[in-house]
Protein backbone atom coordinates (compact mmCIF):
# COMPACT_ATOMS: atom_id res chain seq x y z
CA UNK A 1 13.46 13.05 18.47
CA UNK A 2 10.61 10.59 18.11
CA UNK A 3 10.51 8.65 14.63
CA UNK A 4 6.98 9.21 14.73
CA UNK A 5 5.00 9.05 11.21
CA UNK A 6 4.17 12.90 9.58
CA UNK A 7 1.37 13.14 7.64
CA UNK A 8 1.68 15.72 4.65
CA UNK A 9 -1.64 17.11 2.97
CA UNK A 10 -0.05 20.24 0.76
CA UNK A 11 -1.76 20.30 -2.73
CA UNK A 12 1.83 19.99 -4.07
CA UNK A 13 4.09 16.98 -3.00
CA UNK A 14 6.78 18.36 -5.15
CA UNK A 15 8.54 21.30 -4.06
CA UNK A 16 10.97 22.10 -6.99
CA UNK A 17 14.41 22.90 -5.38
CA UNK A 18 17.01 25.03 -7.52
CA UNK A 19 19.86 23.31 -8.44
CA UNK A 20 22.05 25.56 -6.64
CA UNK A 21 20.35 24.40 -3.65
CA UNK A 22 20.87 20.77 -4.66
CA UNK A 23 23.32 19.56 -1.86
CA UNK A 24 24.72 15.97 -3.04
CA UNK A 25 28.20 14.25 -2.91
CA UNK A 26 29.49 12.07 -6.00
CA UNK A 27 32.14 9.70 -5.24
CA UNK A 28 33.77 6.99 -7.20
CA UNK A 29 30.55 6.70 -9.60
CA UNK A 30 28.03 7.01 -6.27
CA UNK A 31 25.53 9.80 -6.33
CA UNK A 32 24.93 10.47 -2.73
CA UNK A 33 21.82 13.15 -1.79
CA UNK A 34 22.75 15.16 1.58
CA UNK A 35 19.53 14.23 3.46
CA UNK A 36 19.21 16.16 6.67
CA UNK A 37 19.00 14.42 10.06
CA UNK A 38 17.90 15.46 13.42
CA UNK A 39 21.07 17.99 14.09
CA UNK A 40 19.40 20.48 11.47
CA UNK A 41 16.45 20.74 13.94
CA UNK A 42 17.51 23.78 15.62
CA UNK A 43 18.21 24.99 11.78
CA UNK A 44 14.63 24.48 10.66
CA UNK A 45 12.86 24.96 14.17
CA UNK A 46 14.74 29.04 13.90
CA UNK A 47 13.43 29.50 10.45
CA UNK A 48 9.85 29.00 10.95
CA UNK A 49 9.77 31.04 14.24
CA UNK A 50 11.48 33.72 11.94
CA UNK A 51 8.60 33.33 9.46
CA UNK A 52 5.82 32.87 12.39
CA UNK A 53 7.15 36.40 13.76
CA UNK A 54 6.89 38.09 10.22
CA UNK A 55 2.95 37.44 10.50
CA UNK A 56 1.30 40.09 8.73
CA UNK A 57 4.45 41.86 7.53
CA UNK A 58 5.95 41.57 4.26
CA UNK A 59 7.75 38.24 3.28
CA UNK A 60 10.71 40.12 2.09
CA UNK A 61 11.32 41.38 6.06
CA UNK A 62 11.44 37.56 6.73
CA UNK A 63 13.93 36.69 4.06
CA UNK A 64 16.28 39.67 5.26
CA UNK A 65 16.16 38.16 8.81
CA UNK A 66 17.20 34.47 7.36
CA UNK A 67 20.08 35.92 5.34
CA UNK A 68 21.65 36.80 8.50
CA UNK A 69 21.48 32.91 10.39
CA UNK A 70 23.34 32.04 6.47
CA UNK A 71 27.10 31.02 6.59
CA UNK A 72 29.14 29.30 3.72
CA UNK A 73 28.63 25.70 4.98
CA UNK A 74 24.79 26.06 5.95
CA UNK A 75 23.34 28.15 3.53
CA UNK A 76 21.89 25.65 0.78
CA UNK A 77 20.17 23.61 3.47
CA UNK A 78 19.03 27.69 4.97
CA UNK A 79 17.56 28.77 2.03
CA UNK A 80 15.91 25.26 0.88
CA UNK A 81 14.29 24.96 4.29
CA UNK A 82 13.40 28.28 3.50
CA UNK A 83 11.95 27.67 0.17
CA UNK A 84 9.70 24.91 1.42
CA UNK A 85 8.34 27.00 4.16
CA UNK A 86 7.55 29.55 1.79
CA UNK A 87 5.97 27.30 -0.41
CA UNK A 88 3.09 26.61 2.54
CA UNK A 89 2.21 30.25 3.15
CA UNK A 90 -1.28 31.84 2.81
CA UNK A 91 -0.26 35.53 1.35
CA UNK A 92 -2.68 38.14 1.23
CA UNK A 93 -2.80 41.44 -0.25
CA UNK A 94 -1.12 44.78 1.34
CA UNK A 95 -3.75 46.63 -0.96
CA UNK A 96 -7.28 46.82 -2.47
CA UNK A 97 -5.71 48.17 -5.47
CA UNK A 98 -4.74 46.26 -8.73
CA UNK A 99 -0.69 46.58 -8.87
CA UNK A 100 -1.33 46.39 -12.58
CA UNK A 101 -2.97 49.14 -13.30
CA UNK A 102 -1.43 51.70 -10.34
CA UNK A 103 2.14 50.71 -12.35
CA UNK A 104 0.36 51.25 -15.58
CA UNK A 105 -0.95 54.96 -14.81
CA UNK A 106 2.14 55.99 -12.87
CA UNK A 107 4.41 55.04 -15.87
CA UNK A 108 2.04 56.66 -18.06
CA UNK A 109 3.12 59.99 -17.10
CA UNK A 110 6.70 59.56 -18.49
CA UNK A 111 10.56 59.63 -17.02
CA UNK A 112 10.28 61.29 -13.63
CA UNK A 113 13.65 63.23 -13.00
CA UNK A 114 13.46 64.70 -9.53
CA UNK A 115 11.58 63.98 -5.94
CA UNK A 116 9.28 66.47 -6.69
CA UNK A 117 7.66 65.41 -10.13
CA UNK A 118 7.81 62.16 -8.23
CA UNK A 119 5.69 63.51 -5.56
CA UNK A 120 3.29 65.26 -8.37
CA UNK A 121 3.07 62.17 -10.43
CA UNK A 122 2.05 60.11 -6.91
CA UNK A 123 -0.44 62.73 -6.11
CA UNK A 124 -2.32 62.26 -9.93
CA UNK A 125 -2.33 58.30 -8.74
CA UNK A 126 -4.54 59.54 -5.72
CA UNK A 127 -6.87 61.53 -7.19
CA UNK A 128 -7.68 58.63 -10.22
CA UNK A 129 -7.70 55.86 -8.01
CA UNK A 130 -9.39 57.51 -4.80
CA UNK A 131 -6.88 57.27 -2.14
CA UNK A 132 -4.42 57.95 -0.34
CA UNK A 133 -0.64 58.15 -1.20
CA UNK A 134 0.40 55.66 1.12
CA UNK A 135 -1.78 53.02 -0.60
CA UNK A 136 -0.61 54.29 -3.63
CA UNK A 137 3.27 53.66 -2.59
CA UNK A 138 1.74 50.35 -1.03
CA UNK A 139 0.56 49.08 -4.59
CA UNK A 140 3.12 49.92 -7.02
CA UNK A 141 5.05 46.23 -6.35
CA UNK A 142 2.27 44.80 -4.05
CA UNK A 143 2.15 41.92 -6.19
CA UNK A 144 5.83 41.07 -6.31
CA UNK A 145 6.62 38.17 -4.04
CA UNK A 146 8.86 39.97 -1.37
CA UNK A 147 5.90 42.60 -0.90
CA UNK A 148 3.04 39.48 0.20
CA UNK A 149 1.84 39.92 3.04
CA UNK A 150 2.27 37.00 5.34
CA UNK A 151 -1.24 35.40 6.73
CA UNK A 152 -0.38 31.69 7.57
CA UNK A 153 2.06 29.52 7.83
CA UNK A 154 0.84 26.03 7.29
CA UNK A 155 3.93 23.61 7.95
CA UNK A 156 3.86 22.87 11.57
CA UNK A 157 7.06 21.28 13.28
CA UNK A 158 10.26 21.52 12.35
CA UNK A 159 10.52 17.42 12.12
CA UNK A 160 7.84 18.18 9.32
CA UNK A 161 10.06 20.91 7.35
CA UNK A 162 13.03 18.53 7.61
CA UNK A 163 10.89 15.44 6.19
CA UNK A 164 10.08 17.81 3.21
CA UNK A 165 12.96 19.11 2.60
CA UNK A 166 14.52 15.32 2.22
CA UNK A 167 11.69 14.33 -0.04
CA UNK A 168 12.17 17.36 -2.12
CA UNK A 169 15.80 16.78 -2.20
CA UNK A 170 15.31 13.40 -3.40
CA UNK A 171 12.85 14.06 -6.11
CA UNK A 172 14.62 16.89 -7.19
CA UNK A 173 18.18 14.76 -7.56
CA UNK A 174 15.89 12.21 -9.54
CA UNK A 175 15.02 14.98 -12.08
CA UNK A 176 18.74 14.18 -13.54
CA UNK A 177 17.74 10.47 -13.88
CA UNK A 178 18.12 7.93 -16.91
CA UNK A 179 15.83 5.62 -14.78
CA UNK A 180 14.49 4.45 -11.66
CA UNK A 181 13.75 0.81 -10.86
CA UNK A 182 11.95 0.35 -7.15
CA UNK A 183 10.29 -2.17 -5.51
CA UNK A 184 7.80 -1.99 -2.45
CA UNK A 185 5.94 -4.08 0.15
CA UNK A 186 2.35 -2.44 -0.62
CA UNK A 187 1.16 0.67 -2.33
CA UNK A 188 1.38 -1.18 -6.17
CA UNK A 189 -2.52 -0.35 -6.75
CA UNK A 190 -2.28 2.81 -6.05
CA UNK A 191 1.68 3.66 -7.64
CA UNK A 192 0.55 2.06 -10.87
CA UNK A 193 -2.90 4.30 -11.43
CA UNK A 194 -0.56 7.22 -10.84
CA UNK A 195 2.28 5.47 -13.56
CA UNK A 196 -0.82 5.32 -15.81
CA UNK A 197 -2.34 8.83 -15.34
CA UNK A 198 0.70 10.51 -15.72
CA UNK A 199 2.07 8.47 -18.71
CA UNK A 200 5.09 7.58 -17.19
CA UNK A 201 7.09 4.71 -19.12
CA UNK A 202 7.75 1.54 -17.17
CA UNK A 203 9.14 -2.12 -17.41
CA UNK A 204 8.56 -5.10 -14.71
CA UNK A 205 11.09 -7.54 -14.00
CA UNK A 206 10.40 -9.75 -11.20
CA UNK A 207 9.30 -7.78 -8.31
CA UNK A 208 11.41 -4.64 -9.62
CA UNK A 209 9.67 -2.02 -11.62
CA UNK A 210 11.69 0.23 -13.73
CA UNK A 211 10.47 3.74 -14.66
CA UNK A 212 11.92 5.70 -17.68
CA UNK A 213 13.87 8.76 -16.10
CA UNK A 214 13.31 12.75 -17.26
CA UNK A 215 16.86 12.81 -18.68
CA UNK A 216 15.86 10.29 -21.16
CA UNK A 217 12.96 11.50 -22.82
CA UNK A 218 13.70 13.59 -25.67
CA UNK A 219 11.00 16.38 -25.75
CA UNK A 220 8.92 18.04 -22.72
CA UNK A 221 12.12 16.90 -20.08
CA UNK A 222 10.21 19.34 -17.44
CA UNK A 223 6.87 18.34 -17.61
CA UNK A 224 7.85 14.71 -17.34
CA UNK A 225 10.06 15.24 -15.12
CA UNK A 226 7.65 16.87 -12.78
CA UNK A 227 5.11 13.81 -13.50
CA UNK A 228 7.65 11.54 -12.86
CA UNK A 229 8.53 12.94 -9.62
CA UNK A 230 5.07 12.72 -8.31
CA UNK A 231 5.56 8.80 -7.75
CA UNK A 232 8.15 9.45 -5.29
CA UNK A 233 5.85 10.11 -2.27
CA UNK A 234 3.81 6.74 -3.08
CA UNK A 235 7.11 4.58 -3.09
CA UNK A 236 8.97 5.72 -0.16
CA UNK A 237 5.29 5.97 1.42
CA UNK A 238 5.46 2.40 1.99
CA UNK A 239 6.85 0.31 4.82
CA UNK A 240 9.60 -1.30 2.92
CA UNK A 241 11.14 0.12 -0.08
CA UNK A 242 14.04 0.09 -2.14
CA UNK A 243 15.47 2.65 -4.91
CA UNK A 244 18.33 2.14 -7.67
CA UNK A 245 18.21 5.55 -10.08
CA UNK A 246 21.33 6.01 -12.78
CA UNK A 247 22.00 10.34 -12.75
CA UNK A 248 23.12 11.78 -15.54
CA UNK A 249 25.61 14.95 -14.19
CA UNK A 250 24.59 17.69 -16.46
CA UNK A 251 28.12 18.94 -16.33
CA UNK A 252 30.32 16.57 -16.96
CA UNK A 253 27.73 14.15 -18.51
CA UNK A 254 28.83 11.15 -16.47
CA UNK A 255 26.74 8.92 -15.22
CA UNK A 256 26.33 8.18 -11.44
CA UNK A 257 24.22 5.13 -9.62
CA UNK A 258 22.48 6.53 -6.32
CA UNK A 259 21.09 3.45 -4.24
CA UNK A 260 18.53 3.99 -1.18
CA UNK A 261 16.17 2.07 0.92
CA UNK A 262 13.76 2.23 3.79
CA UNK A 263 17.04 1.04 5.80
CA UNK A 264 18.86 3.63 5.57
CA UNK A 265 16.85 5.48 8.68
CA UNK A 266 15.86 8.56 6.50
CA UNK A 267 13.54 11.05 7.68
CA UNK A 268 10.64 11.58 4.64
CA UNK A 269 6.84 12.28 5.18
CA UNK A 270 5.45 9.23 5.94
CA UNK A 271 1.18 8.09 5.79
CA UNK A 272 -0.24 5.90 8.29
CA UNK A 273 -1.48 2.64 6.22
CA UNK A 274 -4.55 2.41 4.95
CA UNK A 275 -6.87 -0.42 3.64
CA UNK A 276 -8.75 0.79 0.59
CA UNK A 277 -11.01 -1.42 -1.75
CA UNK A 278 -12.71 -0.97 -4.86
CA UNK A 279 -16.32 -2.57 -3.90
CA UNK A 280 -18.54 -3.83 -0.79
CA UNK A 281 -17.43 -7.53 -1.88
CA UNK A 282 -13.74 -6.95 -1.45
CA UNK A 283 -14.90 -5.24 2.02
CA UNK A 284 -16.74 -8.96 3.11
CA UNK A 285 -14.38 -11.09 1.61
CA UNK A 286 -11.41 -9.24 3.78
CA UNK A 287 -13.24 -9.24 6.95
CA UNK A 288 -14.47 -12.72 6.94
CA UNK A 289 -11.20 -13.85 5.92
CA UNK A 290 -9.43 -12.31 8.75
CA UNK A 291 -12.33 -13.43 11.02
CA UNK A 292 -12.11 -17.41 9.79
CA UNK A 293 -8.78 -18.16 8.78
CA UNK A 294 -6.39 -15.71 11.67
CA UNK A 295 -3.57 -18.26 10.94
CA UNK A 296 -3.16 -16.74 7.35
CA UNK A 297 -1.50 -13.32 6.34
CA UNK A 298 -3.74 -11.45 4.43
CA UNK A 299 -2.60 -9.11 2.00
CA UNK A 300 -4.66 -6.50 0.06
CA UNK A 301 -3.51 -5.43 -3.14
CA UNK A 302 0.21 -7.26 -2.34
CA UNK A 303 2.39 -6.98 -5.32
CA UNK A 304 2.77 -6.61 -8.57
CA UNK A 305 2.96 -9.69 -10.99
CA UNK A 306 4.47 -9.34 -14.08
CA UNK A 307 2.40 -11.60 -16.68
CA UNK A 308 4.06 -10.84 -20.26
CA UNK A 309 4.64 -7.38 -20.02
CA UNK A 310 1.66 -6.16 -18.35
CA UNK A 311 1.53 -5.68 -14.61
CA UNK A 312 -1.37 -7.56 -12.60
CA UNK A 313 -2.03 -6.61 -9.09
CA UNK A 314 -4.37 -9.07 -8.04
CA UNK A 315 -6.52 -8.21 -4.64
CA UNK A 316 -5.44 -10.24 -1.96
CA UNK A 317 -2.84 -12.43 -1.42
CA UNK A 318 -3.13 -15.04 1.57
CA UNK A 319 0.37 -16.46 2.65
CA UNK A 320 1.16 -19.19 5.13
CA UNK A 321 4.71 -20.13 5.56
CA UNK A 322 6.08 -20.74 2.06
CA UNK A 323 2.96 -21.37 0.84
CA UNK A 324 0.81 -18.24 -0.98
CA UNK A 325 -2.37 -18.16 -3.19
CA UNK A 326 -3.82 -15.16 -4.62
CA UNK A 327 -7.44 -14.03 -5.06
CA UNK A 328 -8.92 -11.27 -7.88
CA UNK A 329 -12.63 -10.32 -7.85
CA UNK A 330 -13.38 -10.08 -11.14
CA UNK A 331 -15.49 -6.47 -11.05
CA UNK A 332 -16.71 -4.67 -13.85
CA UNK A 333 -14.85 -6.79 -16.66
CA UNK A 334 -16.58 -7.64 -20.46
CA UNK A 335 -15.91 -11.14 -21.39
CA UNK A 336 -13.26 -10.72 -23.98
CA UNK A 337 -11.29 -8.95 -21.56
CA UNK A 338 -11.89 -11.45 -18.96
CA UNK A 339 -10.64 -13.76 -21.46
CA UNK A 340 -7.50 -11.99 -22.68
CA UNK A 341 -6.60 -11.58 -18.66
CA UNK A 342 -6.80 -15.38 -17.69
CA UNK A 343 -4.76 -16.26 -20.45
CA UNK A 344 -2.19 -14.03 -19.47
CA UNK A 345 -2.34 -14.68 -15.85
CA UNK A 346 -2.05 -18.68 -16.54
CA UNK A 347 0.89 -18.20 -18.56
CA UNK A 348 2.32 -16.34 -15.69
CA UNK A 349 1.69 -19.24 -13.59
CA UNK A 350 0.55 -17.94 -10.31
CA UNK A 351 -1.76 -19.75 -7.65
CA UNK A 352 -4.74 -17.77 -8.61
CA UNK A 353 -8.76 -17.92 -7.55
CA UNK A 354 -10.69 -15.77 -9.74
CA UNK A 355 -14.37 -15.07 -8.27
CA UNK A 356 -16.84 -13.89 -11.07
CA UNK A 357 -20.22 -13.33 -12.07
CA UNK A 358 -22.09 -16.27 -13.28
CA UNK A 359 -22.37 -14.49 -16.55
CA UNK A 360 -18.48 -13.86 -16.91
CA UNK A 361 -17.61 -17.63 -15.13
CA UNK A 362 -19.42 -19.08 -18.25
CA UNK A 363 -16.83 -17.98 -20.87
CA UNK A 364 -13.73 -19.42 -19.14
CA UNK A 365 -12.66 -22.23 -17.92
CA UNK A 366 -10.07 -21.22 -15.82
CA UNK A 367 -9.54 -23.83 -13.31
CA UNK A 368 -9.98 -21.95 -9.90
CA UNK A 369 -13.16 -19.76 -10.45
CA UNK A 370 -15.15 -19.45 -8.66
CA UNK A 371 -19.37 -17.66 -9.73
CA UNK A 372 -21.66 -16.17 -7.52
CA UNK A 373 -24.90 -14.62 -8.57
CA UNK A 374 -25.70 -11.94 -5.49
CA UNK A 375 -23.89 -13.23 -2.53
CA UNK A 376 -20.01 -13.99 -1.94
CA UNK A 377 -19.57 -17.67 -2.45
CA UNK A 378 -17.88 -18.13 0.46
CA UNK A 379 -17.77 -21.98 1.61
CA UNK A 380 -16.73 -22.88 -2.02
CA UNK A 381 -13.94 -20.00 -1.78
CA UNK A 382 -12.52 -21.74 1.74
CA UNK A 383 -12.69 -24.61 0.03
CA UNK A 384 -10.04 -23.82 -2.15
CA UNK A 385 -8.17 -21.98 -0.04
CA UNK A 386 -7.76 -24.86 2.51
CA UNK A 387 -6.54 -27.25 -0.19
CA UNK A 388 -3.90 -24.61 -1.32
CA UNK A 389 -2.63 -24.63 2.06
CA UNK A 390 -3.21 -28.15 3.50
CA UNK A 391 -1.73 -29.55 5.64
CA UNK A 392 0.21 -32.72 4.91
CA UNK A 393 0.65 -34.05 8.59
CA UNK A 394 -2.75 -33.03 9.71
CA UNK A 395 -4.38 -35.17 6.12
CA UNK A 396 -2.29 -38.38 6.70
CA UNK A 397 -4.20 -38.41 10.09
CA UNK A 398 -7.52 -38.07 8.91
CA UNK A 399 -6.77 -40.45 5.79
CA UNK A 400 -5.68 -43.31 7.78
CA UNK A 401 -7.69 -46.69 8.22
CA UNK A 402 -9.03 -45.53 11.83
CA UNK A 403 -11.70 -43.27 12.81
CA UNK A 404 -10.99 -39.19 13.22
CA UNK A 405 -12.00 -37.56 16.27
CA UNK A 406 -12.70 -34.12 14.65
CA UNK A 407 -14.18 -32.45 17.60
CA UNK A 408 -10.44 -33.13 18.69
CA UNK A 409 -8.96 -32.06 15.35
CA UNK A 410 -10.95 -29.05 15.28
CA UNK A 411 -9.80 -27.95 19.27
CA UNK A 412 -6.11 -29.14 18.33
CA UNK A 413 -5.95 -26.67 14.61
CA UNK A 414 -7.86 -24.26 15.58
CA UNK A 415 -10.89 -25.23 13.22
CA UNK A 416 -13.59 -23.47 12.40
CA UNK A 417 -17.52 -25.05 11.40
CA UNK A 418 -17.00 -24.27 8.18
CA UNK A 419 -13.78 -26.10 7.83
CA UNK A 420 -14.51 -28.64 9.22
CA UNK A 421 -17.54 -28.88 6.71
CA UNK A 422 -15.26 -28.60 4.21
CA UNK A 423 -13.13 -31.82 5.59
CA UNK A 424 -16.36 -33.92 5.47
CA UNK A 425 -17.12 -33.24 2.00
CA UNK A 426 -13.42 -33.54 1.18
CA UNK A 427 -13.34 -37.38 2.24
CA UNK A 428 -16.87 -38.16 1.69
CA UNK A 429 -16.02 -40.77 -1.03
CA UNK A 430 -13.89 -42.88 1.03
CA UNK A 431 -15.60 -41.73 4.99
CA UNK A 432 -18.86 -40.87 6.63
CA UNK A 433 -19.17 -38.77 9.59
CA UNK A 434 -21.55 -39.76 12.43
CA UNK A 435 -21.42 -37.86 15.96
CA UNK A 436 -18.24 -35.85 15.43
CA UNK A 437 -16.27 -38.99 14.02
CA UNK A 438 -15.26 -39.36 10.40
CA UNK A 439 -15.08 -43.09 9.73
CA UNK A 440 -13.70 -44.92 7.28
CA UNK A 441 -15.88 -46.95 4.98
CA UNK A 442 -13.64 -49.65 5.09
CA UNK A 443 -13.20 -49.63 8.94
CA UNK A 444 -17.45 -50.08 8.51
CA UNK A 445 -17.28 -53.04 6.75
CA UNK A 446 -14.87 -54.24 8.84
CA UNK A 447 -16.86 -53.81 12.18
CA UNK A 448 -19.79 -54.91 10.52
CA UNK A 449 -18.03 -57.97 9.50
CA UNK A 450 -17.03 -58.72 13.33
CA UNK A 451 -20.56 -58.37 14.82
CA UNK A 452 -21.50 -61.01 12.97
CA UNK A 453 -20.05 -63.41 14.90
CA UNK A 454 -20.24 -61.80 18.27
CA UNK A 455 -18.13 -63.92 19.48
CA UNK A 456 -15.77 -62.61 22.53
CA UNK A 457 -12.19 -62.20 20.82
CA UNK A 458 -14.15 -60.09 17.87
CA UNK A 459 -16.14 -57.96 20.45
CA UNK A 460 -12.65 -57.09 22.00
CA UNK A 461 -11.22 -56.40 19.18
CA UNK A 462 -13.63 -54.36 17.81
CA UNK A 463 -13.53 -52.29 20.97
CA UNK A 464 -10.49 -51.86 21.07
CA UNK A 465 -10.55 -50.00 18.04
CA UNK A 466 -10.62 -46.11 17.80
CA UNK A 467 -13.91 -44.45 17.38
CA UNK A 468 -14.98 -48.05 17.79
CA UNK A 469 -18.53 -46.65 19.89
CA UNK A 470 -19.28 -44.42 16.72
CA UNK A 471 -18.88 -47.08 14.26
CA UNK A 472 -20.97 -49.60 15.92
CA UNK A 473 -23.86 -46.79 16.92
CA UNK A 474 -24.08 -45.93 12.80
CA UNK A 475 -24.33 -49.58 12.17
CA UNK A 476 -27.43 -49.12 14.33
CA UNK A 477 -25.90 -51.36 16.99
CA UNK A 478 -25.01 -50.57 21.09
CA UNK A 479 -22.71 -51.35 23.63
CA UNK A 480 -23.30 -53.31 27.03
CA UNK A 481 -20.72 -53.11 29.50
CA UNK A 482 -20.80 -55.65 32.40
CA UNK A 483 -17.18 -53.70 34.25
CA UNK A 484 -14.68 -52.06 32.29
CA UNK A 485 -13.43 -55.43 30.55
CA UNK A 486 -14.11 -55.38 27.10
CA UNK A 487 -14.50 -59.41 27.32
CA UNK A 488 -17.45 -58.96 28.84
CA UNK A 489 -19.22 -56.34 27.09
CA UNK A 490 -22.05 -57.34 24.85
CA UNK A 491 -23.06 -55.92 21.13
CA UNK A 492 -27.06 -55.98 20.66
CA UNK A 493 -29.00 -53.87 18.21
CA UNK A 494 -30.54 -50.53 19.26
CA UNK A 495 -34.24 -52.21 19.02
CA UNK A 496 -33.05 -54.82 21.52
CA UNK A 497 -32.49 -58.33 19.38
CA UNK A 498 -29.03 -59.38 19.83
């Protein structure tokens, strides 16, 4: 079976299972969740042809065919699968009537004692409600589950069932849990809105979040439990994830530690990833940052950093080797919060470059923001983001006492115009950059110096010099070569007087 990626859209991600469907193993303290694997295929691929043939018939003819593939070793994994697939089906009604009030008529007329005041009793029903007495027979339970009438079955593949029937196992062996600390490679943004809209209690410590489990709150166990298993879907959604739970056994009360990861090979519903952001500036700064700077990994919405108890997700991270700096858009924020947030995020001491409105960038002075008014300030922004990640062997070049060749620099890193912009302005204290050259002010005054003189040992030596033609053309000088010999190459000034 391919490992291919299942994409589940059910208005429910949690499918409650009963607990005497709840196939685990606990060993030696370990809580260990019976996921099913690709030799419960044929299992899963039988039921829903057993449900696709009931079409149009009553569920209950369905669930007396899958009692019959049951046997003592198979049958909580037979009647979970079955559970789920029920779950997905589009019923519809055997009858126009109202089961309600057919019941309520028919038991109206008192204890019925025989077939015949049965029959007499069924023939009143007709006559009140207009029809016949096989609609009448049709509506006394219509509305009972078993009598549904099948229309569609909505889970397509049995790789799909099996996927939801490991999720559901999972979140429904998390139901029993003291807590749950996780940690993922993406998803934070959206996990924490969820944390935050369901009310579910949570702690960061490094990278690890730790969530509050059902069997620890003291009122409303269900309905938190239920909210709490909602986050599932978003944490193993991810490409790389890792779960540590503590399970309280409701029998014996013990407590038992169940550890999984996106390692362990198994099969859950998985979503393609997507790239979602808040605003059209997020949008830019993304694209232009994978368009100018390909040699960085760029990261929306990366982690989550812990910054005294709160959790921060800033909304990009940019990574090179060892080396990371983060970026946060500040969007619809009031000053004071502004405020309270750079505080916090200093103290977490994190690189950080905070782009904000001119309005907000006046009320701190963070050290990396950056303002803009309409437009993203982009050339300041790749300003900073080259110094973060300079490099040390590639500066020591450019700062030495010779000329720079950055048309070569630029070819040999990969550079774009706008860094190399930014490398001009960088050294334009100490440099100035004529023809594609950045020269040294002191190398200047030192070739200035020698064409004083003219004299042949200081015109070789000046020549001999890198960059040596650029230097002498911004001193508004030019070269005559008589051969290839520097010795006999003359310096004159462009308008001719020697």
């Amino acid at each position: 079976m391919t490992n291919h990626h299942i994409n589940i859209c059910w208005k429910s991600m949690f499918i409650v299972l009963p607990k005497e469907f709840l196939d685990v193993r606990k060993v030696k303290g370990k809580f260990y969740p019976k996921f099913a694997g690709e030799e419960w295929l044929p299992h899963a691929e039988k039921i829903i042809k057993i449900y696709r043939r009931s079409k149009g018939k009553k569920l209950k003819i369905a669930k007396t065919e899958i009692k019959q593939i049951e046997n003592a070793d198979n049958y909580r994994k037979i009647r979970a699968f079955s559970r789920i697939v029920e779950r997905t089906i589009t019923f519809k009604k055997s009858t126009s009537l109202n089961p309600y009030e057919v019941r309520k008529f028919l038991f109206s007329r008192g204890f019925v004692t025989s077939a015949e005041e049965r029959s007499r009793i069924i023939q009143e029903a007709c006559e009140q409600f207009g029809v016949l007495e096989s609609e009448i027979e049709r509506a006394i339970f219509a509305d009972m589950d078993d009598e549904s009438m099948i229309a569609e079955i909505k889970i397509e593949s049995p790789d799909e069932l099996i996927r939801q029937y490991n999720l559901s196992l999972l979140q429904t062996s998390l139901f029993s849990s003291l807590s749950l600390s996780f940690s993922t490679d993406g998803n934070y943004q959206k996990i924490f809105r969820k944390i935050k809209l369901l009310g579910l209690m949570y702690e960061i410590k490094d990278d690890v979040i730790q969530l509050t489990g059902p069997a620890s709150v003291l009122k409303n166990t269900r309905k938190y439990g239920i909210s709490f298993a909602e986050i599932i879907p978003l944490i193993v959604s991810a490409k790389r994830w890792k779960i540590t739970a503590e399970i309280l056994d409701d029998f014996s009360s013990k407590i038992y530690r169940l550890n999984l990861s996106s390692e362990d090979g198994i099969l859950l519903p998985k979503k393609e990833p997507v790239v979602d952001f808040d605003s059209e500036l997020e949008i830019e700064l993304y694209q232009r940052l994978k368009a100018s700077k390909p040699e960085l990994t760029i990261e929306r919405e990366p982690k989550v950093v812990s910054c005294n108890g709160f959790a921060f997700i800033p909304d990009f991270r940019l990574k090179k080797g060892d080396k990371e700096v983060y970026i946060e858009i500040a969007g619809f924020w009031t000053p004071e919060y502004l405020r309270r947030k750079v505080e916090k995020i200093e103290r977490a001491k994190i690189p950080l470059i905070v782009i904000a409105t001119e309005e907000l960038g006046r009320i701190t002075d963070f050290p990396f923001t950056i303002t803009y008014s309409k437009k993203l300030p982009y050339i300041k922004l790749l300003r900073l983001i080259n110094d973060f990640f300079k490099d040390e062997k590639r500066d020591l070049s450019i700062e030495h006492d010779q000329a720079v060749n950055l048309s070569e620099v630029a070819e040999r890193y990969g550079l774009k115009n706008e860094e190399i912009k930014s490398i001009v302005e960088r050294f334009s204290d100490t440099h100035v950059y004529h023809k594609g050259w950045l020269i040294p002010k002191e190398l200047l005054n030192k070739v200035k110096a020698c064409i004083k003189s003219l004299s042949p040992p200081e015109i070789t030596e000046i020549l001999g010099m890198k960059g040596a033609n650029a230097a002498v053309d911004f001193l508004g000088y030019r070269v005559i070569w008589d051969g290839l010999s520097p010795e006999n190459a003359k310096i004159v000034r462009k308008d001719g007087i020697q």
